[in-house]
Protein backbone atom coordinates (compact mmCIF):
# COMPACT_ATOMS: atom_id res chain seq x y z
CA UNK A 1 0.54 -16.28 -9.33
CA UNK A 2 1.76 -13.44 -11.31
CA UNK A 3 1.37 -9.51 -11.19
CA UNK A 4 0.02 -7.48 -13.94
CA UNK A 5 3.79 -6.99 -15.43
CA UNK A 6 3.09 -10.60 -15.58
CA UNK A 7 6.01 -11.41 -13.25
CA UNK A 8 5.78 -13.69 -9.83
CA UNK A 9 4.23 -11.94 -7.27
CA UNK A 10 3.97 -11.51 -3.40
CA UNK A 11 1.30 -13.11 -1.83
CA UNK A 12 -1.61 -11.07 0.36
CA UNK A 13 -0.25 -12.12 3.61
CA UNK A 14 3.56 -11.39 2.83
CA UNK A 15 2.36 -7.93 2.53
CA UNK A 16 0.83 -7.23 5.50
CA UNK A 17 3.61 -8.57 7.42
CA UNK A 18 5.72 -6.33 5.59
CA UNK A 19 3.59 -3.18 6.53
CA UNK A 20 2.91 -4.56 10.01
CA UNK A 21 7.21 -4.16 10.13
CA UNK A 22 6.79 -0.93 8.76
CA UNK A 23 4.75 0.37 11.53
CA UNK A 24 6.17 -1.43 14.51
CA UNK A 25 7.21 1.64 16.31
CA UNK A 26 4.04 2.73 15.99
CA UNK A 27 2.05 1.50 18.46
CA UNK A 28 -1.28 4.02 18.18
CA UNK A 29 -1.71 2.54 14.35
CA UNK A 30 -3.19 -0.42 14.02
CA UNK A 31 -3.28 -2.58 10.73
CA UNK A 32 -6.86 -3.86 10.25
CA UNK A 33 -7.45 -0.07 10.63
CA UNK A 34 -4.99 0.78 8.49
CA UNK A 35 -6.46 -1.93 5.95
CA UNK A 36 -10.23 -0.28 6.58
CA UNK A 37 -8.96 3.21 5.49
CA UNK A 38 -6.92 2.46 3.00
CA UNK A 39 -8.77 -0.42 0.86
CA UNK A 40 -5.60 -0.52 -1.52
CA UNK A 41 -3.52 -2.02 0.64
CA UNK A 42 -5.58 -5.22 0.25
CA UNK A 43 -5.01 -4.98 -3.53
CA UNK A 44 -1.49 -4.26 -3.38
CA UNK A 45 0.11 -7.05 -4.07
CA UNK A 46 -1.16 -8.03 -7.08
CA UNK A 47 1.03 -5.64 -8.29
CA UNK A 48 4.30 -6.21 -6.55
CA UNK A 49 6.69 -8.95 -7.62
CA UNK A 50 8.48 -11.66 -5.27
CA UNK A 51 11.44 -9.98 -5.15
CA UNK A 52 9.89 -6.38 -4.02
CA UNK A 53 10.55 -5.32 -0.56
CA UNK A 54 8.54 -2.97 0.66
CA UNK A 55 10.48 0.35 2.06
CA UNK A 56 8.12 2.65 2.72
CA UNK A 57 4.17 4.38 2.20
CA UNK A 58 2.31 7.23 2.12
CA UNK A 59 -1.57 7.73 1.96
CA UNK A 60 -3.53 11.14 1.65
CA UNK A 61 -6.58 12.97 0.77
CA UNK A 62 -7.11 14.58 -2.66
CA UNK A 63 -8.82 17.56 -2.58
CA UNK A 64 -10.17 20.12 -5.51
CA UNK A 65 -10.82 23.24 -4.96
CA UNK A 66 -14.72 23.14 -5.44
CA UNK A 67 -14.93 19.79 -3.15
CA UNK A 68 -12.65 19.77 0.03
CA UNK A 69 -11.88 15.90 1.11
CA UNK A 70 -14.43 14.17 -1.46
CA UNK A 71 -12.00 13.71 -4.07
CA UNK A 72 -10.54 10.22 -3.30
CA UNK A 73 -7.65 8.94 -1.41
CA UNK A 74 -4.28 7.72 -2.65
CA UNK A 75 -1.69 5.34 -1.86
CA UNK A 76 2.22 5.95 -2.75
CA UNK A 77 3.96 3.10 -2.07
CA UNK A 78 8.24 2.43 -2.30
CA UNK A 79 9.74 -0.81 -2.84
CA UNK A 80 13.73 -1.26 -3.58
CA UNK A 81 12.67 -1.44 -7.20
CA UNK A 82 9.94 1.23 -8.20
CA UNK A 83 7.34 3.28 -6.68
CA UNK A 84 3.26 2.22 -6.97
CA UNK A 85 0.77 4.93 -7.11
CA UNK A 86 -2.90 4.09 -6.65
């Protein structure tokens, strides 16, 4: 399969395991939950190639202010080649 830069990419599960190592000392956050909350995770790698390790994420609330928390959420995530933003 490839990612939209149209290169190989990671597979679903390769992922998770990734951000399960991530969070490993950790042990109040759980991953299905993590998955629930943040629906982009189940997306992400479409957009990650083969070779992308995953170093690190972040995940907030956008906020305006007219509308407190109903803006959206969004996902930064670091790999050793490039940061994703969704």
């Amino acid at each position: 399969m490839k990612s939209h830069d149209g290169l190989p990419m990671l597979n679903e599960s390769s992922v998770k395991s990734q951000i399960q190592s991530l969070i490993s000392h950790l042990p109040h956050i759980n991953i299905d939950i993590l998955y629930l909350y943040v629906p982009e995770f189940k997306i992400l790698h479409q957009f990650l190639e083969d070779t992308e390790v995953i170093q690190g994420y972040t995940i907030s609330i956008l906020e305006t202010k007219q509308r407190k928390y109903s803006g959206g959420n969004w996902l930064l995530v670091l790999t050793n080649k490039k940061f994703h933003l969704f």
